[in-house]
N, C-alpha and C. Protein backbone atom coordinates (compact mmCIF):
# COMPACT_ATOMS: atom_id res chain seq x y z
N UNK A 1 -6.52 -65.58 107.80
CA UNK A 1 -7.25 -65.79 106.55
C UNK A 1 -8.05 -67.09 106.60
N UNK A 2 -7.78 -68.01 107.52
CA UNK A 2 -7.95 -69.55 107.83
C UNK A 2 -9.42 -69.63 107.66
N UNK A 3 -9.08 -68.33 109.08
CA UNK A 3 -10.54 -68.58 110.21
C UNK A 3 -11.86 -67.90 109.38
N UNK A 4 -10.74 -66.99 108.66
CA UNK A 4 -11.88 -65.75 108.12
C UNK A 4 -13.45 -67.20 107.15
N UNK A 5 -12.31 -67.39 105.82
CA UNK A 5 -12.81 -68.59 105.32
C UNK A 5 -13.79 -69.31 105.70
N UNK A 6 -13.34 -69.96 107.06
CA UNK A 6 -13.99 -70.58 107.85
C UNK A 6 -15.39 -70.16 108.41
N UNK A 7 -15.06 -69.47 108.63
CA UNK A 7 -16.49 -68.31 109.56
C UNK A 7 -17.34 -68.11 108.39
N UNK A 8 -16.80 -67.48 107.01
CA UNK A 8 -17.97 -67.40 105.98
C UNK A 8 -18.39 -68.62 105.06
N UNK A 9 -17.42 -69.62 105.19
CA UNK A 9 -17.98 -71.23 104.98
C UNK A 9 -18.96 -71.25 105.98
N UNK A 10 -19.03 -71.17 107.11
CA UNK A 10 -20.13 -72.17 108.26
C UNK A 10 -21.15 -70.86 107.94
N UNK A 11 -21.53 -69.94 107.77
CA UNK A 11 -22.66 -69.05 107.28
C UNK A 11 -23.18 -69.43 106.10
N UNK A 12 -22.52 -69.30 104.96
CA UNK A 12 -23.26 -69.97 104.05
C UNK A 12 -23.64 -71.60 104.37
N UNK A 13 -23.02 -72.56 104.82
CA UNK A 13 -23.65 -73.47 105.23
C UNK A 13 -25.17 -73.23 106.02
N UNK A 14 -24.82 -72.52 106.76
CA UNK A 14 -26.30 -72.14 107.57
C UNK A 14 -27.35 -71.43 106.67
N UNK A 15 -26.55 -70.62 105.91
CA UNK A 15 -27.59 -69.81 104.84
C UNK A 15 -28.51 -71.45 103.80
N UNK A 16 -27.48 -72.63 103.43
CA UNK A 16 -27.80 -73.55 102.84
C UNK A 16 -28.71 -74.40 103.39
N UNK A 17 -28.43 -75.17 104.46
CA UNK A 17 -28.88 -75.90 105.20
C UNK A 17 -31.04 -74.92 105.28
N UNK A 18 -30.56 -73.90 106.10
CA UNK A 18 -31.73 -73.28 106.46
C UNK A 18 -32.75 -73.27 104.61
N UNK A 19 -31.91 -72.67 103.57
CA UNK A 19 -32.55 -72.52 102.57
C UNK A 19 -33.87 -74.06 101.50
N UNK A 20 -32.69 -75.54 102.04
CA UNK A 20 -33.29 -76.71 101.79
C UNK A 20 -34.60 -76.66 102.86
N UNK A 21 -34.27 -76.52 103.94
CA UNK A 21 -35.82 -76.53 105.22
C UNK A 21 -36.62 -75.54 104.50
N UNK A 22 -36.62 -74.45 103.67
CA UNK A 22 -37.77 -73.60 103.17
C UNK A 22 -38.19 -74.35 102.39
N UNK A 23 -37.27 -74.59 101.06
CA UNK A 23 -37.65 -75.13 100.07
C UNK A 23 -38.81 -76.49 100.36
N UNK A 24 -38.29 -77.55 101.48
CA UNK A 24 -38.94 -78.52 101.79
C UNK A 24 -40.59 -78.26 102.07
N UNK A 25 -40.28 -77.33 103.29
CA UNK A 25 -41.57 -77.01 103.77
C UNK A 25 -42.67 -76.12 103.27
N UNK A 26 -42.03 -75.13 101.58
CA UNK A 26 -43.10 -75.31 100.80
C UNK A 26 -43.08 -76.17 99.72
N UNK A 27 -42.82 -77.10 99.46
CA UNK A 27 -43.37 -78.48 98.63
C UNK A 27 -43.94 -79.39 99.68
N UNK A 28 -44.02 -79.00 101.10
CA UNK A 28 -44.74 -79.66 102.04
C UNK A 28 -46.28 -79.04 101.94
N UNK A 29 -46.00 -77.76 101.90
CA UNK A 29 -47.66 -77.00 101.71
C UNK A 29 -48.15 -76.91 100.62
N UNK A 30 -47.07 -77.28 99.28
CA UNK A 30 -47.66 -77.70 97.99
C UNK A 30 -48.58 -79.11 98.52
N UNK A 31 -48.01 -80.06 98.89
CA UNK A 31 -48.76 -81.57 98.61
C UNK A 31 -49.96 -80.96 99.21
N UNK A 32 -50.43 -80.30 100.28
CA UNK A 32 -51.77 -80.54 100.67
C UNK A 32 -52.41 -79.03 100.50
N UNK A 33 -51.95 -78.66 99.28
CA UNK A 33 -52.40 -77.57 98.39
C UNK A 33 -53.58 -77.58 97.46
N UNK A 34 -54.62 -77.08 97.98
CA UNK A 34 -56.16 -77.73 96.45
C UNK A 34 -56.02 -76.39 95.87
N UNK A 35 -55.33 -75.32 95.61
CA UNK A 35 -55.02 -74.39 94.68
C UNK A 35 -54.03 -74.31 93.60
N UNK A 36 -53.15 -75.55 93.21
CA UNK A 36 -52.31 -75.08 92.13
C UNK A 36 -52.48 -74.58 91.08
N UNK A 37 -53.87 -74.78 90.60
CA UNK A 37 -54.15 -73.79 89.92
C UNK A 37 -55.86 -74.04 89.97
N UNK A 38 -56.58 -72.81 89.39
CA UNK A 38 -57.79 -73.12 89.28
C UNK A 38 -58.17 -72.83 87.47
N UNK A 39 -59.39 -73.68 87.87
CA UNK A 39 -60.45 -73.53 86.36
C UNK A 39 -60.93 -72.22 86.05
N UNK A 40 -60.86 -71.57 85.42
CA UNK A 40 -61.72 -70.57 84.98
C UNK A 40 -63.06 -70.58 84.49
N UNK A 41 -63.45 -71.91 84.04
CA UNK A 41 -65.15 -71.59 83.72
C UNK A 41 -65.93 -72.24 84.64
N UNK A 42 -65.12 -73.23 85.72
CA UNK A 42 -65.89 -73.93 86.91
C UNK A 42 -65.48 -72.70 88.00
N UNK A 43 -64.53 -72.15 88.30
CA UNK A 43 -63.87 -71.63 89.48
C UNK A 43 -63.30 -72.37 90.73
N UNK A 44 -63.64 -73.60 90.05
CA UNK A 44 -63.07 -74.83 90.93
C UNK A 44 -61.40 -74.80 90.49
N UNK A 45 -60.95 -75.08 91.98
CA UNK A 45 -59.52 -75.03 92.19
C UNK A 45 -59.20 -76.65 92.38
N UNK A 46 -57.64 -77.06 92.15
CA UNK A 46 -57.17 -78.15 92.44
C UNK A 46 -55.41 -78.31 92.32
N UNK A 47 -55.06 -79.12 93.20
CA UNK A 47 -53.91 -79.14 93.62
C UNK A 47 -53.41 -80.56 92.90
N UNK A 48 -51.64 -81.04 92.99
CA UNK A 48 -51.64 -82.24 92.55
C UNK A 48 -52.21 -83.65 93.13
N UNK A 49 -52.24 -83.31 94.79
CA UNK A 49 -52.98 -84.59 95.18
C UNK A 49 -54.69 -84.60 95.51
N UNK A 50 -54.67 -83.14 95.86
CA UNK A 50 -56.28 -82.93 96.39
C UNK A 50 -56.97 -81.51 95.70
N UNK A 51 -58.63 -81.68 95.54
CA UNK A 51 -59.03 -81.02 94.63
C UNK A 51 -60.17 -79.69 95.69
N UNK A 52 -60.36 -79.36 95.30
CA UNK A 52 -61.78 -78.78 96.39
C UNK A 52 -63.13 -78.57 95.25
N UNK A 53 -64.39 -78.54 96.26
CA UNK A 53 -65.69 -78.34 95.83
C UNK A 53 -66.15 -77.24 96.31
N UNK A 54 -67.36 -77.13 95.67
CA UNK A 54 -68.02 -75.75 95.96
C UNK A 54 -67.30 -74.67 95.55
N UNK A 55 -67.48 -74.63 93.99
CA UNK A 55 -66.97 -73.77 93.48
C UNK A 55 -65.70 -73.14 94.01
N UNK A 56 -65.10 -74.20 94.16
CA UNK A 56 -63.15 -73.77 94.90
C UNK A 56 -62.88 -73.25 96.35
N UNK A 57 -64.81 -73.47 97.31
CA UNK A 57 -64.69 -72.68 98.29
C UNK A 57 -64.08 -73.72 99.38
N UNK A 58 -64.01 -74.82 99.25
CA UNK A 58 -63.73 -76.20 100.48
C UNK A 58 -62.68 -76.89 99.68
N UNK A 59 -61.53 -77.46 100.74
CA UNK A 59 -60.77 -77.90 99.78
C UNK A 59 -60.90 -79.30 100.59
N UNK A 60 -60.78 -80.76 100.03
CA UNK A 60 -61.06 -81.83 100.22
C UNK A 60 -60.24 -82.53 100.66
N UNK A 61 -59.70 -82.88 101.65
CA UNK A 61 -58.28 -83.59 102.17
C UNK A 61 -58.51 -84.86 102.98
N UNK A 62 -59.65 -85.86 102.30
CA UNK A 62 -60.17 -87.01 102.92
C UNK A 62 -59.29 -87.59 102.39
N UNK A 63 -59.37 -87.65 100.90
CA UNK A 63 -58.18 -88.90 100.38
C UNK A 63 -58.04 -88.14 98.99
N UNK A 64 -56.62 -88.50 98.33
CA UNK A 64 -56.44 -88.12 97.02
C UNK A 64 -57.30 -87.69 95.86
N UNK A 65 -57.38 -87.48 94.80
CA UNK A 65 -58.20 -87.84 94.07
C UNK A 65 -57.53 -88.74 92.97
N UNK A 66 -58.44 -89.29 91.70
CA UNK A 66 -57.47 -90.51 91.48
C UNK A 66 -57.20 -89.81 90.16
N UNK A 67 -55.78 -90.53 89.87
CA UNK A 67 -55.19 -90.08 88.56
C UNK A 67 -54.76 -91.15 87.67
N UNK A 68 -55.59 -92.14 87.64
CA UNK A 68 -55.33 -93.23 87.05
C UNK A 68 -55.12 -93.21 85.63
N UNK A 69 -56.14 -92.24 85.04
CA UNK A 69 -56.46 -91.97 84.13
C UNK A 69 -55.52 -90.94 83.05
N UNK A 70 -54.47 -89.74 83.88
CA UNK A 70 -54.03 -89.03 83.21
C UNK A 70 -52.62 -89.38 84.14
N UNK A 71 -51.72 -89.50 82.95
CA UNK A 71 -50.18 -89.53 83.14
C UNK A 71 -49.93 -88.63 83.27
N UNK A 72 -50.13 -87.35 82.75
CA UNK A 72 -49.54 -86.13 83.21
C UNK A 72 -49.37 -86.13 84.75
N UNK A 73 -50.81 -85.92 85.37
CA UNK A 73 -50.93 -85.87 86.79
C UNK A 73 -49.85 -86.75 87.63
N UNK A 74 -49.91 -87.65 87.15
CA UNK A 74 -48.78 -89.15 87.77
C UNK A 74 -47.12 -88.83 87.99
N UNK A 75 -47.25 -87.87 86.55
CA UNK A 75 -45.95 -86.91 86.22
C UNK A 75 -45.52 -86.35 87.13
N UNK A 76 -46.59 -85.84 87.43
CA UNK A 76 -46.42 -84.24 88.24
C UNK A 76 -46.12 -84.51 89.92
N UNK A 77 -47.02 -86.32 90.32
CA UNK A 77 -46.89 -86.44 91.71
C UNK A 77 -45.48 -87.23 91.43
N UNK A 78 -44.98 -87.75 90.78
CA UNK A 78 -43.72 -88.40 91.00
C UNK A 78 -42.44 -87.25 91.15
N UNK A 79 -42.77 -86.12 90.10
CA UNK A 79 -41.47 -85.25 90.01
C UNK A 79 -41.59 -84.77 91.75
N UNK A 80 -42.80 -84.26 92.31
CA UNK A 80 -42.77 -83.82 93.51
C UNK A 80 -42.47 -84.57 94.66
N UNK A 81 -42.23 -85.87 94.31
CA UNK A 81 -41.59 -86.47 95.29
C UNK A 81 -40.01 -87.44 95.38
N UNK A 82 -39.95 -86.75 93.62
CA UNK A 82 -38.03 -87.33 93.46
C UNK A 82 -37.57 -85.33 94.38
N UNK A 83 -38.15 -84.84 93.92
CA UNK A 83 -38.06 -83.68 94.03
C UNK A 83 -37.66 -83.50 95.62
N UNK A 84 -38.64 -83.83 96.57
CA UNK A 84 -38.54 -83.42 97.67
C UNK A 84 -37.18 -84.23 98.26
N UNK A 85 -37.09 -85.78 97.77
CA UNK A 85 -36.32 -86.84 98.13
C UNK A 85 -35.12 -86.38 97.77
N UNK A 86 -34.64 -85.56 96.84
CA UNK A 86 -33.28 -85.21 96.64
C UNK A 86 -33.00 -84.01 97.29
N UNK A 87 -34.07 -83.39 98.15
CA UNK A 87 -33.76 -81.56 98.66
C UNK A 87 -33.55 -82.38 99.93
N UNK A 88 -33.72 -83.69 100.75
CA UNK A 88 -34.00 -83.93 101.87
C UNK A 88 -32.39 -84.67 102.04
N UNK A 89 -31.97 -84.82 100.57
CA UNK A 89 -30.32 -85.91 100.43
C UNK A 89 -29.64 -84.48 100.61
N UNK A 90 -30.12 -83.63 100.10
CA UNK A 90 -28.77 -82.44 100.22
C UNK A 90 -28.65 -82.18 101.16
N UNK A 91 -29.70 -81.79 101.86
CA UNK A 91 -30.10 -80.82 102.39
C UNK A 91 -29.09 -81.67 104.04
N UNK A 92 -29.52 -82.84 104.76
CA UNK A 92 -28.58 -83.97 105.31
C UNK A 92 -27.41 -84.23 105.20
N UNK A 93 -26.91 -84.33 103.86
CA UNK A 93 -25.20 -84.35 103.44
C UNK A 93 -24.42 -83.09 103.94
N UNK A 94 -25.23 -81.90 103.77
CA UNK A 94 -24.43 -80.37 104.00
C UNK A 94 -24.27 -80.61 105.38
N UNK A 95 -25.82 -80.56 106.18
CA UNK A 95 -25.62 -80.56 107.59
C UNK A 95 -24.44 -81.55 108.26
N UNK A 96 -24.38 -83.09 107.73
CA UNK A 96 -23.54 -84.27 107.81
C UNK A 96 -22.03 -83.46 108.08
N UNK A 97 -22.09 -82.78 106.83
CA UNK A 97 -20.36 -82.29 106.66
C UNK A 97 -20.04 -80.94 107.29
N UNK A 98 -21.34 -80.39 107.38
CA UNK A 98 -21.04 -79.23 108.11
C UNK A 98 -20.21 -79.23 110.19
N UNK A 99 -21.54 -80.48 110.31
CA UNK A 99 -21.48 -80.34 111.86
C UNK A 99 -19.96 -81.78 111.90
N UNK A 100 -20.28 -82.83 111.33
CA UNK A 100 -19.48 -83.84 111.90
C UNK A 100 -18.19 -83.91 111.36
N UNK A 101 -18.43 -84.49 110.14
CA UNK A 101 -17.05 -84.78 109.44
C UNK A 101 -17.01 -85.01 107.76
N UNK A 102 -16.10 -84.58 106.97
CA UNK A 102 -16.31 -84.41 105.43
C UNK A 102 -16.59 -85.65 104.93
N UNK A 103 -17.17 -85.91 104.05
CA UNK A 103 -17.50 -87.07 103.18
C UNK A 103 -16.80 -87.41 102.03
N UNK A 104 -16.33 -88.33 101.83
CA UNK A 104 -15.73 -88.24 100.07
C UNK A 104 -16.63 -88.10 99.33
N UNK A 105 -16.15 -87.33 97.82
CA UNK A 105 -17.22 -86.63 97.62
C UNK A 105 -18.42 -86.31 97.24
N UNK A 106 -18.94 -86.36 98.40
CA UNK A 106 -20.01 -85.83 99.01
C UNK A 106 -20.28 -84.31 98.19
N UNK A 107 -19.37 -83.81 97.55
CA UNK A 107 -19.44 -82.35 96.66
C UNK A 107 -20.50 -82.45 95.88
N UNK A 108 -20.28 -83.63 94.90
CA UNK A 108 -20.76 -83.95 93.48
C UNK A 108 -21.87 -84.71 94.04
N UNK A 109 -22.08 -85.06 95.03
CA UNK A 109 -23.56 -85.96 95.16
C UNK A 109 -24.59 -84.77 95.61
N UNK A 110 -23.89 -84.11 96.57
CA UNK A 110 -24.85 -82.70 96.61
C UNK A 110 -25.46 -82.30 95.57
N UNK A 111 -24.21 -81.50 94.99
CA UNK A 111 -24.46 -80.74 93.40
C UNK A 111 -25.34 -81.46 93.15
N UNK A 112 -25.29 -82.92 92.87
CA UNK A 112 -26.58 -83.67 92.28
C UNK A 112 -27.94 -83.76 92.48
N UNK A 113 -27.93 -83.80 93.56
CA UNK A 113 -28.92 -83.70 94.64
C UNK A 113 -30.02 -82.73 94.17
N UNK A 114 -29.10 -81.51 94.37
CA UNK A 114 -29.50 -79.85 94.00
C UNK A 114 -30.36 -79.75 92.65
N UNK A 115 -29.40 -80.57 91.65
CA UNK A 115 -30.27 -80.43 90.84
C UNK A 115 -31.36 -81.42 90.48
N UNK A 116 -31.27 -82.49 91.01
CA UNK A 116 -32.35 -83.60 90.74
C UNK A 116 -33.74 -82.51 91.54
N UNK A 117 -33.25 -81.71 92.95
CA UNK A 117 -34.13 -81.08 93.30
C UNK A 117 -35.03 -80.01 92.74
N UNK A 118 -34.10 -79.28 91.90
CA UNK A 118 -34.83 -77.94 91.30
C UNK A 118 -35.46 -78.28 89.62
N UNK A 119 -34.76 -79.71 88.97
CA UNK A 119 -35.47 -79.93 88.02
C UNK A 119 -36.24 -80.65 87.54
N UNK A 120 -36.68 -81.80 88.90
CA UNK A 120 -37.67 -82.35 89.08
C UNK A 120 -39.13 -81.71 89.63
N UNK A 121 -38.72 -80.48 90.63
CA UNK A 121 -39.66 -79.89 91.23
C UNK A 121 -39.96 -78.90 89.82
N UNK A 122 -39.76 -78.75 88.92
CA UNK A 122 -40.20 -78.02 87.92
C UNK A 122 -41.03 -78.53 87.05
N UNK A 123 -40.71 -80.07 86.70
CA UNK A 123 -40.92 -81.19 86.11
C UNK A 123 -42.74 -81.16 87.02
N UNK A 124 -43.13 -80.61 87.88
CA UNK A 124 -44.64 -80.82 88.55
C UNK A 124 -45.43 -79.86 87.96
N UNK A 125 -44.70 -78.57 87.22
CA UNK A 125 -45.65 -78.33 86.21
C UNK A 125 -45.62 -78.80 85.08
N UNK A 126 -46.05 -79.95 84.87
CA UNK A 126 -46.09 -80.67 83.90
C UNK A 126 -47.86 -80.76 83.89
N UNK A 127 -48.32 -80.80 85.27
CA UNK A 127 -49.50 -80.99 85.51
C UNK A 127 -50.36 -79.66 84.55
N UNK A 128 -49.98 -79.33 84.15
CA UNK A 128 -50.98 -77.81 83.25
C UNK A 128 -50.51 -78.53 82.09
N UNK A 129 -50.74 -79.52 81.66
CA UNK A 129 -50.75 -80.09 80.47
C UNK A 129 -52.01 -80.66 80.13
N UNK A 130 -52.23 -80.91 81.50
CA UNK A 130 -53.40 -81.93 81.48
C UNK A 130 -54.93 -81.32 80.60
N UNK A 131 -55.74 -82.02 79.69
CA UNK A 131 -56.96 -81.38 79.14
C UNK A 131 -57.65 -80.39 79.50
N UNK A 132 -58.04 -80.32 81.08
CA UNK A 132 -58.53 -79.28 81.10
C UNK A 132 -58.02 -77.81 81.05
N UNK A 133 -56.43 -77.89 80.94
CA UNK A 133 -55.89 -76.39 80.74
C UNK A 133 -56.16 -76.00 79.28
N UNK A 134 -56.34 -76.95 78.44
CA UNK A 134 -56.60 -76.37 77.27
C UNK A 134 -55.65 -76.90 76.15
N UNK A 135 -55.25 -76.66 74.85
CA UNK A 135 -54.67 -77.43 74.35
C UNK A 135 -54.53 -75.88 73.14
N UNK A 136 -52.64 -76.11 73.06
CA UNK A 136 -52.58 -74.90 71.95
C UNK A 136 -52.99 -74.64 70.90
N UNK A 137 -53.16 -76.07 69.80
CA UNK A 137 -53.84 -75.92 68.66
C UNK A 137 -55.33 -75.67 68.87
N UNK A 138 -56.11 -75.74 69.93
CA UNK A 138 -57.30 -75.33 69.60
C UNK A 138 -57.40 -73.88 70.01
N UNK A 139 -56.62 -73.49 70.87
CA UNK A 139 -56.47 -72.27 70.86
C UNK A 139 -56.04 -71.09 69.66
N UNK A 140 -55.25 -71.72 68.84
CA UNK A 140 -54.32 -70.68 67.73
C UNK A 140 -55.15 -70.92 66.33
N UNK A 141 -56.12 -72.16 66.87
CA UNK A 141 -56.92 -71.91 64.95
C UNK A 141 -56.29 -73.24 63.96
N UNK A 142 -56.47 -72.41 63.16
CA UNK A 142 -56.41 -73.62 62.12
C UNK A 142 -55.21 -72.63 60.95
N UNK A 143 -54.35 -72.75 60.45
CA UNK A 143 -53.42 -72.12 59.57
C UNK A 143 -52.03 -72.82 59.28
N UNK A 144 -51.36 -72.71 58.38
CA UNK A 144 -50.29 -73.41 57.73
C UNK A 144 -49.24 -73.10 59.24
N UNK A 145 -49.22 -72.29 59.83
CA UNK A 145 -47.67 -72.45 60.58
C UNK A 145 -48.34 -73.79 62.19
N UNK A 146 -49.52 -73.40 62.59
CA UNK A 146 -50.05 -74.35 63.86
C UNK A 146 -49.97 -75.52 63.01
N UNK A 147 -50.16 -75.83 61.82
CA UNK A 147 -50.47 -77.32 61.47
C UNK A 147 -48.83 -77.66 61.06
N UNK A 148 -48.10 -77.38 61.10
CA UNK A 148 -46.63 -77.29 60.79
C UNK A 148 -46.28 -77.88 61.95
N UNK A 149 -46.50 -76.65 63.22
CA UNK A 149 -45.66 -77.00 64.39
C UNK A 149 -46.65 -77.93 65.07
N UNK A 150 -47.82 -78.78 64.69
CA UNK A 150 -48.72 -79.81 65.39
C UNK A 150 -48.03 -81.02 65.75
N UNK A 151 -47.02 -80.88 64.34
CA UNK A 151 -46.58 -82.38 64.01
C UNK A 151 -45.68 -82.63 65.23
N UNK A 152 -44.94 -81.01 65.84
CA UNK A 152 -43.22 -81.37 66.23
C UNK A 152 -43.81 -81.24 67.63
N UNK A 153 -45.13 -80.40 68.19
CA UNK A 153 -45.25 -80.22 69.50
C UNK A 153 -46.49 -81.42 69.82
N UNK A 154 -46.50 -81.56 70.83
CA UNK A 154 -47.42 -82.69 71.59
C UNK A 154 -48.78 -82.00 71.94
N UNK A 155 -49.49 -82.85 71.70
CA UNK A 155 -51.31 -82.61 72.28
C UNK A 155 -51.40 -82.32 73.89
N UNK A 156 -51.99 -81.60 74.59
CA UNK A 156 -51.93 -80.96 75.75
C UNK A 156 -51.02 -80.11 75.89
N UNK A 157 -50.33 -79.46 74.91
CA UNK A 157 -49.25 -78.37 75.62
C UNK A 157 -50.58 -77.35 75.95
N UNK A 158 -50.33 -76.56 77.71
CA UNK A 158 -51.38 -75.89 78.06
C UNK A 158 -50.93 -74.56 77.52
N UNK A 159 -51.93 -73.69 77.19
CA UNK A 159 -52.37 -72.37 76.85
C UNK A 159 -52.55 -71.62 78.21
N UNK A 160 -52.95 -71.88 79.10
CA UNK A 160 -52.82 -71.05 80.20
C UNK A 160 -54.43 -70.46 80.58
N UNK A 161 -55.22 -70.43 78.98
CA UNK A 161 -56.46 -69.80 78.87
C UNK A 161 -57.40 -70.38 80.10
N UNK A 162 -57.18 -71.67 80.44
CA UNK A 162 -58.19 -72.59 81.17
C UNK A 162 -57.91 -72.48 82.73
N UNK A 163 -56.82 -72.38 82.82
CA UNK A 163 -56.16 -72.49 84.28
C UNK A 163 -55.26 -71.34 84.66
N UNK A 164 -55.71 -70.94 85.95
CA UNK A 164 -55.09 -69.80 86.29
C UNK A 164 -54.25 -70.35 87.49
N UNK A 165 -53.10 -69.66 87.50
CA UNK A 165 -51.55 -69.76 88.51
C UNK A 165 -52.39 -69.68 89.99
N UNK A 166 -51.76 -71.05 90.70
CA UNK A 166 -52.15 -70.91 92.35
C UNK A 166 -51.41 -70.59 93.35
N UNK A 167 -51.76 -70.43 94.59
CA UNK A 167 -50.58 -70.49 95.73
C UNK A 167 -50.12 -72.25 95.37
N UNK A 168 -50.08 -73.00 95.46
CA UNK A 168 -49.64 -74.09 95.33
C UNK A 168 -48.54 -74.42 94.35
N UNK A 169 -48.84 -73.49 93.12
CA UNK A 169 -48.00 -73.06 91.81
C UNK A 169 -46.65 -72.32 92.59
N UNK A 170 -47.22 -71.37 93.07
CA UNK A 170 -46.04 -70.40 93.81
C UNK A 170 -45.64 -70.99 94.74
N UNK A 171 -46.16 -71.89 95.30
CA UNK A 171 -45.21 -72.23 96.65
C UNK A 171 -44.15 -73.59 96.35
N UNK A 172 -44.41 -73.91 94.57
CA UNK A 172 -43.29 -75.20 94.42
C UNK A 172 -42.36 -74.21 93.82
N UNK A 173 -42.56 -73.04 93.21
CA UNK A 173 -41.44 -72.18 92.78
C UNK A 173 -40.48 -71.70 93.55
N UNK A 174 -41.11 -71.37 94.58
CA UNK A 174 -40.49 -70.44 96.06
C UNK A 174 -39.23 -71.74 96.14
N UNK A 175 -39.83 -72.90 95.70
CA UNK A 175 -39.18 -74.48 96.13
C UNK A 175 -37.99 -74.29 95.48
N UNK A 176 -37.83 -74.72 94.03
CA UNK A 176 -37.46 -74.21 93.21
C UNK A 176 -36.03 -73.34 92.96
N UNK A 177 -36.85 -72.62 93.18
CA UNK A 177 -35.73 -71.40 93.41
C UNK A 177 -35.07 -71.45 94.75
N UNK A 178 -35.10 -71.99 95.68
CA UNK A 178 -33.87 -71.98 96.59
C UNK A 178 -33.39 -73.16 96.65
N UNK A 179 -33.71 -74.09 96.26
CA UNK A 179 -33.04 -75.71 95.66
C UNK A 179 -31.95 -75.13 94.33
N UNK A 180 -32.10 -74.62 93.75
CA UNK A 180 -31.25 -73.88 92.61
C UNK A 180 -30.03 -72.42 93.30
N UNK A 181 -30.63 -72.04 94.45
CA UNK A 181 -29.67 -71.15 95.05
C UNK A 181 -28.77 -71.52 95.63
N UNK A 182 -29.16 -72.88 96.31
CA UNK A 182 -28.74 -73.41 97.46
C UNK A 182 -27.12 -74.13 96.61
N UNK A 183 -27.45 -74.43 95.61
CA UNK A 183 -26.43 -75.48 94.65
C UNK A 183 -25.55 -73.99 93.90
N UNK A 184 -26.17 -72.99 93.46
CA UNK A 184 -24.85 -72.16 93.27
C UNK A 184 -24.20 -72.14 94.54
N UNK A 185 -24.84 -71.92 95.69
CA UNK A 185 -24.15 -71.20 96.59
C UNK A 185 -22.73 -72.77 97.01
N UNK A 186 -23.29 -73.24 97.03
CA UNK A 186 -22.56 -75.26 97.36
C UNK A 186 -21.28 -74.74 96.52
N UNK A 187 -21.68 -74.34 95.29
CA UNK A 187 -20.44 -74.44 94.10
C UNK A 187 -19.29 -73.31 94.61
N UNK A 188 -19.63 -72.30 95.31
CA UNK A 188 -18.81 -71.26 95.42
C UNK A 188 -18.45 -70.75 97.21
N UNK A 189 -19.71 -71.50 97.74
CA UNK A 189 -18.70 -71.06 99.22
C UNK A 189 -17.56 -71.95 99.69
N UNK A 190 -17.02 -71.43 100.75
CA UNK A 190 -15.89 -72.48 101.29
C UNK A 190 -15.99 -73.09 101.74
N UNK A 191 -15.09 -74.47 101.50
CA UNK A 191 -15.75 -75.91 102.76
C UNK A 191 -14.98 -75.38 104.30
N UNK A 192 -16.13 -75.47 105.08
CA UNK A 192 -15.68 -74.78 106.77
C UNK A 192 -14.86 -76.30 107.01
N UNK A 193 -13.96 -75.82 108.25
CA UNK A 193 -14.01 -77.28 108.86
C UNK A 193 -15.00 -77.57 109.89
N UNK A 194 -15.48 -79.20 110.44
CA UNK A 194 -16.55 -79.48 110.55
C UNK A 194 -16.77 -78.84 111.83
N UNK A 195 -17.64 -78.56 112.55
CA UNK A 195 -17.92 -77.87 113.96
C UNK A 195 -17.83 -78.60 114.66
N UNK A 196 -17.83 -79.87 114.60
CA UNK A 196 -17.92 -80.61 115.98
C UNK A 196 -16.66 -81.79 115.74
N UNK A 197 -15.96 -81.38 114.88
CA UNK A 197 -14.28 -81.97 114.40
C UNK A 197 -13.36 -81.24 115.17
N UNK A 198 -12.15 -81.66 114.67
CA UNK A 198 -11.29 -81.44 116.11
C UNK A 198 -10.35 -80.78 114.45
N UNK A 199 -9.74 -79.35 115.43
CA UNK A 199 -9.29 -78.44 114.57
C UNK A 199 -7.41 -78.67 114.25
């Protein structure tokens, strides 16, 4: 029953381990993504660090563009990089305990990890807040229930009308979602003993 345990602990480890390297390496093809979403009345596309021209046909990867100006954006590049920084702590600790030797616990810093990962990397659509997605009250009009809920919701919540979903969008989700799999799976498989520990 030991070994059995054992054998489906070090698989899901591998299922884990392998699942943080996806997650990483698309919030790696997010950063130098000029599609997270595009404009609809320019057709110009743009990503959180880099934008493209020509009507969304070239995407621009000389240098950033600047976001001095809108906090949202600032939002969006910081969550993507607590984001990546905590998928890169888990993702190290598992392998750490998998191959060498257990950590004290190292359980609960994971778990943590996991989630600093999946709800910070969510925290980057924050960036569809920004003006040009549009803004709900100008979208819904003018009437007693929008001027009600004006007071309780914030200026830039996006409507969606302005900006349409990118690969860049989908590829921090893909993120996302296995930073969030990876931490159920943490919670419920078995701790193997370490592979390169003495049995």
């Amino acid at each position: 029953m030991v070994c059995c345990c054992n054998t489906i602990g070090n698989v899901f480890r591998l299922v884990i381990v392998g699942g943080c390297i996806f997650a990483l390496v698309m919030q790696w093809l997010n950063l130098y993504s000029c599609d997270f979403f595009t404009f609809t009345d320019t057709a110009e596309s743009t990503g959180i660090w880099y934008g493209s021209t020509n009507g969304g046909s070239e995407c621009v990867l000389d240098e950033p563009y600047s976001a001095s100006e809108d906090s949202l954006i600032k939002g969006a590049r910081s969550a993507a990089i607590v984001s990546m920084a905590c998928g890169l702590v888990a993702a190290i600790l598992v392998a750490v305990e998998w191959f060498f030797c257990e950590i004290c616990c190292a359980g609960c810093i994971e778990g943590l990890a996991f989630v600093g990962a999946w709800s910070c990397g969510l925290g980057v659509y924050a960036i569809y807040g920004i003006e040009e997605c549009g803004n709900l009250k100008d979208e819904l009009g003018d009437d007693i229930i929008v001027n009600a809920g004006s007071d309780i919701v914030p200026d830039g919540i996006p409507t969606g009308s302005n900006c349409e979903w990118g690969n860049g969008a989908t590829y921090q989700l893909m993120a996302c979602i296995a930073y969030f799999a990876c931490g159920i799976l943490l919670c419920f498989a078995p701790q193997p003993n370490p592979l390169c520990g003495k049995d």
